[in-house]
Each structure stands twice: as structure tokens, then as C-alpha cells.
Protein backbone atom coordinates (compact mmCIF):
# COMPACT_ATOMS: atom_id res chain seq x y z
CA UNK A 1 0.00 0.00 0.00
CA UNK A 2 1.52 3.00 -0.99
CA UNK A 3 1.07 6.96 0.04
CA UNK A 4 4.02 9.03 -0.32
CA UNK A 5 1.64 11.81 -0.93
CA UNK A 6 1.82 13.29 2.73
CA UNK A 7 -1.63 12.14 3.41
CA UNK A 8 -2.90 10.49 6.65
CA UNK A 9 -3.52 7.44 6.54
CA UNK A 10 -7.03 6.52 8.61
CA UNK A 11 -7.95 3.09 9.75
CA UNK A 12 -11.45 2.64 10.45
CA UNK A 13 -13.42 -0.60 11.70
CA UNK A 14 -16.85 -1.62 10.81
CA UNK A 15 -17.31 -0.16 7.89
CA UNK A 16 -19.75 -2.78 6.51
CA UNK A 17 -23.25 -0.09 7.12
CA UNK A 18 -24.12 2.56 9.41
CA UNK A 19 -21.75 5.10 10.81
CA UNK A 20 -18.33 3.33 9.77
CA UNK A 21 -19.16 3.03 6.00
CA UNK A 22 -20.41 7.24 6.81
CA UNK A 23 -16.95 7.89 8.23
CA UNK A 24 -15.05 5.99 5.54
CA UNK A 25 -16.65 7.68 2.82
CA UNK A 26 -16.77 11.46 4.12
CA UNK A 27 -12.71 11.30 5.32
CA UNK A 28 -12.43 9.52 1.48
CA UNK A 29 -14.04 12.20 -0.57
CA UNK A 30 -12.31 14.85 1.39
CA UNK A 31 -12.11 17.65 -1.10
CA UNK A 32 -8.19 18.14 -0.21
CA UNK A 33 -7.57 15.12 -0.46
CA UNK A 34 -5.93 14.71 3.51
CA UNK A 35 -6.34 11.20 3.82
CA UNK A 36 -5.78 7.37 2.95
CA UNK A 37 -8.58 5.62 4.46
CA UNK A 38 -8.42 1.66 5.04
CA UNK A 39 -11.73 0.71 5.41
CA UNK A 40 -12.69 -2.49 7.20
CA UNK A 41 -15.20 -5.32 7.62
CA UNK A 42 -15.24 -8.34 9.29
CA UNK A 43 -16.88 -10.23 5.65
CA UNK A 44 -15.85 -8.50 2.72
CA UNK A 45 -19.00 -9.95 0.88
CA UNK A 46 -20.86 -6.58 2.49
CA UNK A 47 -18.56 -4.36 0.75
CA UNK A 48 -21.33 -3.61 -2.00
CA UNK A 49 -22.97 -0.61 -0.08
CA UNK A 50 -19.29 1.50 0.90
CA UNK A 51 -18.01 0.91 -2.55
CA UNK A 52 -21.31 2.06 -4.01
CA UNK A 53 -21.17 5.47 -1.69
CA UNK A 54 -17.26 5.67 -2.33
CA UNK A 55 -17.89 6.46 -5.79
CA UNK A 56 -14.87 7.29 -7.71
CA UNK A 57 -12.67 7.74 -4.25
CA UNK A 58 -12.74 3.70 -4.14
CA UNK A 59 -9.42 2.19 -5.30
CA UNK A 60 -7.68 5.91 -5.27
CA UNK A 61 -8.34 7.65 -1.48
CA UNK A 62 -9.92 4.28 -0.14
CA UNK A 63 -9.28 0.74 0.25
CA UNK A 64 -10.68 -2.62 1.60
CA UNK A 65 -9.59 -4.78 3.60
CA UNK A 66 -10.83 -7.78 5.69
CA UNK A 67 -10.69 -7.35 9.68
CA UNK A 68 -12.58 -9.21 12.94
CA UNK A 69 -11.54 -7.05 16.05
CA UNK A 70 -12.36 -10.17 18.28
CA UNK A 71 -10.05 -12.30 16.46
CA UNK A 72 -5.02 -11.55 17.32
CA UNK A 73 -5.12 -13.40 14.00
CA UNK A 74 -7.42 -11.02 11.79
CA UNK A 75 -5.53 -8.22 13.29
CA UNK A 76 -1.97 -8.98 12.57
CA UNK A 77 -3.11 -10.07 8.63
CA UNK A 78 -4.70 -6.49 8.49
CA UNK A 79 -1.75 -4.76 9.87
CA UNK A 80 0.72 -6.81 7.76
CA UNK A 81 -1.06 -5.00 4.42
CA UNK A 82 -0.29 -1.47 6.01
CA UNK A 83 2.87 0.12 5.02
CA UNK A 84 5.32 0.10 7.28
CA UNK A 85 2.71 -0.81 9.77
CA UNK A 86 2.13 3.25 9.89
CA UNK A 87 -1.16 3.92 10.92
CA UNK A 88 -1.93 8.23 11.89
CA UNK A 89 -5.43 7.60 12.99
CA UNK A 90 -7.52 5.09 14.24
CA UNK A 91 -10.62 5.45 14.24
CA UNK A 92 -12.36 1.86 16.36
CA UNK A 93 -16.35 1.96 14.78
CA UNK A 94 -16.78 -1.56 15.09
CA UNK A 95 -19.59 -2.37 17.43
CA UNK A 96 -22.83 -4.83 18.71
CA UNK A 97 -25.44 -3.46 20.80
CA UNK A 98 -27.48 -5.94 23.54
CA UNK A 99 -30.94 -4.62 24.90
CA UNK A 100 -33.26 -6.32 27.36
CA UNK A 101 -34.41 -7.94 30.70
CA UNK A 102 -30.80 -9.08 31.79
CA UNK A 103 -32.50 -12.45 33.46
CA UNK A 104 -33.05 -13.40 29.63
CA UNK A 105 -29.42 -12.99 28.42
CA UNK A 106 -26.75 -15.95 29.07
CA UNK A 107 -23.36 -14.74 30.38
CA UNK A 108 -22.07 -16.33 26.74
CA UNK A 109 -24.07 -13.26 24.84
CA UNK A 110 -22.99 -10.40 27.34
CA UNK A 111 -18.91 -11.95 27.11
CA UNK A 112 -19.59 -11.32 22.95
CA UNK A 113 -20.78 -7.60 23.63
CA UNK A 114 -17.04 -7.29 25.93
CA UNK A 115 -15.39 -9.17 23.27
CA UNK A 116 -16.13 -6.62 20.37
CA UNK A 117 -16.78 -3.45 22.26
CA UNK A 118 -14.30 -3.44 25.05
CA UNK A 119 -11.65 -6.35 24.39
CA UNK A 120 -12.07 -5.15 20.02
CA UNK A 121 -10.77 -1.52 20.71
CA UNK A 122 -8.59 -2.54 23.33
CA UNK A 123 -6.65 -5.20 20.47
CA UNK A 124 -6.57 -2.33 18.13
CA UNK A 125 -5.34 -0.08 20.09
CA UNK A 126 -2.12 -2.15 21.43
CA UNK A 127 -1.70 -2.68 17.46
CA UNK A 128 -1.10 0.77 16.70
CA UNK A 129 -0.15 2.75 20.06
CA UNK A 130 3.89 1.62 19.76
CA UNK A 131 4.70 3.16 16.49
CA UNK A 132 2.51 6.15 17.31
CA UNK A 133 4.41 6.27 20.44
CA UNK A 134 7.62 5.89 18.81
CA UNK A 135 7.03 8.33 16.71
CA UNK A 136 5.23 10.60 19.26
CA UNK A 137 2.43 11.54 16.64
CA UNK A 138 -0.92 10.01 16.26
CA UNK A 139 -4.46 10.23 16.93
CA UNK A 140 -6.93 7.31 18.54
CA UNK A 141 -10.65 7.96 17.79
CA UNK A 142 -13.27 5.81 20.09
CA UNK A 143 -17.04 5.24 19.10
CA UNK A 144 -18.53 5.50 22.70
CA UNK A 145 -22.23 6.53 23.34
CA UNK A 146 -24.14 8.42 26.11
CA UNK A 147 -24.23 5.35 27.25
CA UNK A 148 -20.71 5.34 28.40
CA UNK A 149 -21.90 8.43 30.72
CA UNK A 150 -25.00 7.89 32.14
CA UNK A 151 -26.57 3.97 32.49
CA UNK A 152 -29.78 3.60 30.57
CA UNK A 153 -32.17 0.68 31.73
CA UNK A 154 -32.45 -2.47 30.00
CA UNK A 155 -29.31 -1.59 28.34
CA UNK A 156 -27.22 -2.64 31.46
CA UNK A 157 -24.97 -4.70 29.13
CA UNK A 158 -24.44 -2.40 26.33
CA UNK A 159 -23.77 -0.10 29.43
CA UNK A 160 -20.93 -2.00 30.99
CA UNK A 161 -19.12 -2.56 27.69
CA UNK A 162 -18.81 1.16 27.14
CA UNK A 163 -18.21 2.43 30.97
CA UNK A 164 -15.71 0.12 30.64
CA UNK A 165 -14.27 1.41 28.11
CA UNK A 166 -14.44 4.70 28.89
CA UNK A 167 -12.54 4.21 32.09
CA UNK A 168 -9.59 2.63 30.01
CA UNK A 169 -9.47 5.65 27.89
CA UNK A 170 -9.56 7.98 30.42
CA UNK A 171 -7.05 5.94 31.68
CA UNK A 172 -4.56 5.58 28.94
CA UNK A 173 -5.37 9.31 27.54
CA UNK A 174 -2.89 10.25 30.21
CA UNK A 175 0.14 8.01 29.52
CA UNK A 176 -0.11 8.63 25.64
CA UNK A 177 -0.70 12.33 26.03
CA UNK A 178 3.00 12.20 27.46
CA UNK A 179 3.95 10.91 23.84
CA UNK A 180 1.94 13.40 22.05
CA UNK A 181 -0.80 10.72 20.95
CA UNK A 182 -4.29 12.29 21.05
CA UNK A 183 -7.20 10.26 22.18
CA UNK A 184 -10.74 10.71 21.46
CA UNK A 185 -13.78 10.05 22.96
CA UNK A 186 -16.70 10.11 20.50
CA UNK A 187 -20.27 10.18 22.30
CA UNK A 188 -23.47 9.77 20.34
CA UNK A 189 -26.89 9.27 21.74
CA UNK A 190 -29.31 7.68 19.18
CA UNK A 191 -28.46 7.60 15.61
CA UNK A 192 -30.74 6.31 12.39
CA UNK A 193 -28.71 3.16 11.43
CA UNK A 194 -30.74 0.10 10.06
CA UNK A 195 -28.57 -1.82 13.29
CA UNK A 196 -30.71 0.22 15.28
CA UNK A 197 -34.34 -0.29 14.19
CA UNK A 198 -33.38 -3.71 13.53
CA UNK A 199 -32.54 -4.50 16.83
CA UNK A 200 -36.12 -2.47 17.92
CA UNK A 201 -37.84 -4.65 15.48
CA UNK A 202 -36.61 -7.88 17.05
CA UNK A 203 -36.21 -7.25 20.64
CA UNK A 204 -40.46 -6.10 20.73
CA UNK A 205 -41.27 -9.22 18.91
CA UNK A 206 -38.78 -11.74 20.86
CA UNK A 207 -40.40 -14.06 23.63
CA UNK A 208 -37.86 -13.81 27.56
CA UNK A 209 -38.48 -17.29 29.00
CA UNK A 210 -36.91 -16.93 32.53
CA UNK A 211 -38.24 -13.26 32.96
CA UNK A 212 -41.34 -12.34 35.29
CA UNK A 213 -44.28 -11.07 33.46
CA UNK A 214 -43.73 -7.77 35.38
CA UNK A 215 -40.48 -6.57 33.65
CA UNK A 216 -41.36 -7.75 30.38
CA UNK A 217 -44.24 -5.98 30.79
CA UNK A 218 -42.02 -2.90 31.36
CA UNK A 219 -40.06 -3.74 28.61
CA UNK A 220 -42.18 -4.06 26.05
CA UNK A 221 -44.91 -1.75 26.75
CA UNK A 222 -43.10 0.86 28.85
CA UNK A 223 -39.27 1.14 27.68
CA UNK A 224 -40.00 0.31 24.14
CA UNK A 225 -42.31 3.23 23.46
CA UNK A 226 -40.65 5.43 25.06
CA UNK A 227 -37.18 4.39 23.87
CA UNK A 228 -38.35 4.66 20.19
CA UNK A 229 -40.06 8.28 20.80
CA UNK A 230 -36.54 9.27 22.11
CA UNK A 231 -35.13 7.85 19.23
CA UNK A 232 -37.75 10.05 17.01
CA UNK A 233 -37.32 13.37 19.15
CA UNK A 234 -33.57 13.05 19.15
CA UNK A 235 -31.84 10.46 16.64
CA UNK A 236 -28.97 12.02 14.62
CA UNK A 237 -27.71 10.78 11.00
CA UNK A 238 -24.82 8.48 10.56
CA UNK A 239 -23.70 11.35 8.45
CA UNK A 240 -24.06 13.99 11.26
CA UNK A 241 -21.66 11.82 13.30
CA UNK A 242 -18.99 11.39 10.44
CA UNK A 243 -18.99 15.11 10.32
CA UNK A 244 -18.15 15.52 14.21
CA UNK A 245 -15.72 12.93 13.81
CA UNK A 246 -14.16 14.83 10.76
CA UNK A 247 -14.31 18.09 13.23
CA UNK A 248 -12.50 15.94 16.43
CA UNK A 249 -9.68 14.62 13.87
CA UNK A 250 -8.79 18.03 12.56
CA UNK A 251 -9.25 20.23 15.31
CA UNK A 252 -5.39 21.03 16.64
CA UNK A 253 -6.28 20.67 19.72
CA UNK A 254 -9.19 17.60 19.74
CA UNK A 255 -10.96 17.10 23.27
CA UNK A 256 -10.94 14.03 25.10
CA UNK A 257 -14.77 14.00 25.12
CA UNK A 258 -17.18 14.71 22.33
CA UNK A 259 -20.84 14.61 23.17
CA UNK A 260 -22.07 14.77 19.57
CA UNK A 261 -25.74 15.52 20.52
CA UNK A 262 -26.56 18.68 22.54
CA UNK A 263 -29.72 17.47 23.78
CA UNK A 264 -27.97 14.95 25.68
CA UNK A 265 -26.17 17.56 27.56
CA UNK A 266 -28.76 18.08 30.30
CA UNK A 267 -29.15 14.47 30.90
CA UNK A 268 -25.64 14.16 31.17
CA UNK A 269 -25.17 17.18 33.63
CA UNK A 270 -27.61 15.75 36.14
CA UNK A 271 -24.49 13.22 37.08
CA UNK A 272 -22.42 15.18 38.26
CA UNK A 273 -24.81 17.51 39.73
CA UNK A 274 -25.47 15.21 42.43
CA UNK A 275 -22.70 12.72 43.03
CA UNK A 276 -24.49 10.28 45.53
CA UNK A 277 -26.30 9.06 42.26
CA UNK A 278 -30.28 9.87 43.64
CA UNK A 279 -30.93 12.66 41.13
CA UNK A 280 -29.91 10.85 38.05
CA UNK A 281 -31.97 7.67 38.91
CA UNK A 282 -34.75 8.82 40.61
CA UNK A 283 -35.26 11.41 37.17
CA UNK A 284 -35.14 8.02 34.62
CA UNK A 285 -37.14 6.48 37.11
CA UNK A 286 -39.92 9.02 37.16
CA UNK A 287 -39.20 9.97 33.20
CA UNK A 288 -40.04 5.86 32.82
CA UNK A 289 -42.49 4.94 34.86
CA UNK A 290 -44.04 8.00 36.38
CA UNK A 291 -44.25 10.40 33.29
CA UNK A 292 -44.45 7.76 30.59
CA UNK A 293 -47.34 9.10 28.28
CA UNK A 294 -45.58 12.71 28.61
CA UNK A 295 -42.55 11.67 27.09
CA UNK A 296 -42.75 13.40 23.59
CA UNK A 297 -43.44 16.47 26.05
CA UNK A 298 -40.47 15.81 27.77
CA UNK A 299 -38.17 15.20 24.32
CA UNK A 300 -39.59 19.14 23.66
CA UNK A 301 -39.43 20.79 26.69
CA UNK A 302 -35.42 19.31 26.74
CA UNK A 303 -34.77 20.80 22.96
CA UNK A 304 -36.32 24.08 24.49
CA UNK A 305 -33.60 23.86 27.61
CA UNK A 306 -30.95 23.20 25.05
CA UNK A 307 -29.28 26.62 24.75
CA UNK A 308 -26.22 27.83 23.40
CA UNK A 309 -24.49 27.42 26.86
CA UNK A 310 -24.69 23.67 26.43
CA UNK A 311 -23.94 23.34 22.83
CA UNK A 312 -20.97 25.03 23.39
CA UNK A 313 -19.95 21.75 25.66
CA UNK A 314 -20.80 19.33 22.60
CA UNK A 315 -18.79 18.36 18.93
CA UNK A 316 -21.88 19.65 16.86
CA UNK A 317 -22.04 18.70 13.12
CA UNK A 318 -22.86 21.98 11.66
């Protein structure tokens, strides 16, 4: 692979759909022509849909090339097609989601969710952090989610994998910021991807043998509803998150965390208004269960509160 051209070159994961193949393509038809993006999927037999949106960039600014972040093996192949190994950003996309009544879910299905979204960024970034340490240049990019801040219910394991890996970024932003590697925290809340209505689709339609009637009840007829108006009142593009990535990677002096979605702000701020953990809780609790059919109230009222004072604290696409 060559680029003697002085461009960067980008590796993204899970680039297959959703916000990877978004990322791959907007840093590829870059109008300057900055960067050498390696695209990557776990099954290059998806590749129709990036090369489609690539356009003319594919095979000139972009590339393909097979990679399973759960798997040393996958890795080192990938790595051995880079040249020189040199990698100047990496941006770790690749990602499952897991929603629903915890009783229902074997430990087997929650060690997956660890195994691509913790343990997966964690591989890639040992890959890549010694010659950007070497070399004392280099930028890590990591697709987090609100969910990484502030614990949403029924999403416990989805939860985990990210608060985990937020703490081992906030962690290791410290040691590499010593070798002038940048680190990136990238926080969406709900984004339009066919993963996510998907996984909607299935999880109101699945039967939870082992569950009580109770919480499935809640589940299903409570969460659900109000999940998917959230989703409605506040769901970004994949595009309006490749743009905020595009803004983090440039910026010359990128922040640690990126909120992408303002409206999420508020939410946010009531954790660390109160830090024995009763305000956030009781408000999801009452937002849930108490206020339920006011919800698409509630999704106004908070894009009403969201002024310019918050915005100012979020990576907005515009």
C-alpha cells in the first residue's frame, strides 16, 4: 500500500453499514484530499454498499480490507497490508449493541458484547499505540455513546461494555498524552442506522423465558415506546456523526470527550450535579415509569432547555 503523498492514513473498523461506511466515505471524498482511508469489515462480501457510496474515491483515497476485532489473528493479517505498519489515525467503529431484561441474556451473549466493544478496541489499540508512540504523533478515535456516561435501563450490558471502556481511555489518555498521541472520545446518543431499528424490530417481537411477566411488561410496553419516541425526538444521522468525527480529527487541539448531541447535555449534567447518584436515577425512574405518556413532552421541553451554553460543551455537526 503506498502513500508518499503526505496524506494520513485513517484506519477505520466496521465499515460494513451505518456510521463506519459514513466515516469511511466522508474522510475519502475529502475535497483536499488529507487522507488514505483503510476501510474495514469483518466479511468482505458486504462491501457492495461503501463501494457504491465511495464512488470514484474507491481504489484511489480508499481501500478494503478484511478485519474481525475479536479475532489476534485477523488483526496482525490487516496490519501486515499497512505500510510500514504506519497507521496516523484510528478510528475503532466496530460495534454490537445488547438490549433487554438481563435475566433473559446468558453470560455467553454479554462476554460477545465485551469481546467486540471493550476487548475489540482494546486489540486495536495495542496494534497501533507503539509506532505512534515511537514516533510521538498520532491520533486514537473511540465510538462511545451516552451510554458510556449515564446507564440507561435495560441496556445494562451495552452499558458495561462502554463504561468500561471509557474508564480505560480515560485511563490511557494520560500516559499517551505524554507521547503526544491524542485520544478521542466520540459520544453519540441515538443515531438512524438500520442496526438500530433492527434490533427495535426484534427485541419487541422476541419471547424472555426466565423473565417475570412484570419486567417484560415494562419492557415491552413501557421502555420500548418510550425508547423509540426518544429515538424520534432526538436520533442524529450516521452522516451527522462522520462530520463531528471529521471536526475531532482536525481540530489542533481535539478534546478528550465529544458529546455529539446537545440534547444529551442536560441528561448528562444531572451526574455530576449530584454525586451520591439519587438525582440521576430517581429522574429516569420518574421519566419511565411515572411520566411515561408525557414523554414526547419531555423530548420538547429538553430541545427548548438546550441553549447555546450547552452546545458550546458538545462536537456539533454543523
Amino acid at each position: 500500500m503506498a502513500n508518499d503523498s503526505g496524506q494520513k492514513v485513517v484506519l477505520i473498523t466496521g465499515c460494513s453499514s451505518g456510521i463506519g461506511l459514513r466515516i469511511a466515505v466522508t474522510l475519502a471524498r475529502d475535497e483536499k484530499k488529507r487522507y488514505h482511508v483503510i476501510a474495514t469489515m469483518r466479511d468482505l462480501k458486504k462491501k457492495d454498499k461503501l463501494v457504491e457510496a465511495a464512488g470514484d474515491s474507491y481504489g484511489k483515497t480508499l481501500m478494503l480490507l478484511p478485519l474481525d476485532v475479536c479475532s489476534d489473528e485477523s488483526v496482525k493479517q490487516c496490519f501486515g497490508h499497512v505500510k510500514d505498519r504506519h497507521i496516523d489515525i484510528l478510528i475503532n467503529n466496530a460495534g454490537v449493541g445488547l438490549m433487554g431484561p438481563v435475566e433473559s441474556i446468558s453470560i455467553e451473549e454479554m462476554k460477545q458484547v465485551f469481546e467486540t466493544n471493550f476487548f475489540g478496541v482494546v486489540r486495536m489499540m495495542k496494534e497501533v499505540m507503539p509506532d505512534m508512540k515511537k514516533r510521538r504523533s498520532g491520533h486514537i478515535v473511540v465510538m462511545s455513546s451516552v451510554m458510556g456516561l449515564q446507564g440507561v435501563v435495560f441496556n445494562d450490558v451495552y452499558t458495561a461494555s462502554k463504561f468500561a471502556m471509557e474508564g480505560f481511555c480515560e485511563s490511557m489518555a494520560v500516559q499517551l498524552m505524554k507521547f503526544n498521541v491524542r485520544l478521542s472520545m466520540i459520544e453519540p446518543g441515538p443515531v438512524h442506522t438500520e442496526f438500530e431499528t433492527k434490533m427495535m424490530e426484534n427485541v419487541a417481537k422476541m419471547e424472555y423465558p426466565g423473565v417475570d411477566p412484570d419486567t417484560v411488561r415494562y419492557f415491552k410496553d413501557v421502555y420500548l415506546p418510550s425508547a423509540i419516541d426518544v429515538f424520534e425526538a432526538m436520533g442524529q444521522t450516521p452522516e451527522d456523526i462522520a462530520k463531528c468525527i471529521k471536526k475531532v480529527i482536525e481540530s489542533s487541539s481535539p478534546r478528550f470527550r465529544n458529546l455529539t448531541n446537545s440534547l444529551y447535555t442536560p441528561i448528562v449534567a444531572l451526574k455530576y450535579a449530584d454525586e451520591t447518584g439519587g438525582l440521576s436515577v430517581n429522574t429516569f425512574y420518574n421519566l419511565l415509569f411515572n411520566f411515561g405518556p408525557l414523554m414526547h413532552i419531555t423530548m420538547s421541553i429538553l430541545k427548548c432547555l438546550t441553549c447555546s451554553c450547552l452546545r458550546r460543551r458538545t462536537i456539533s455537526p454543523d
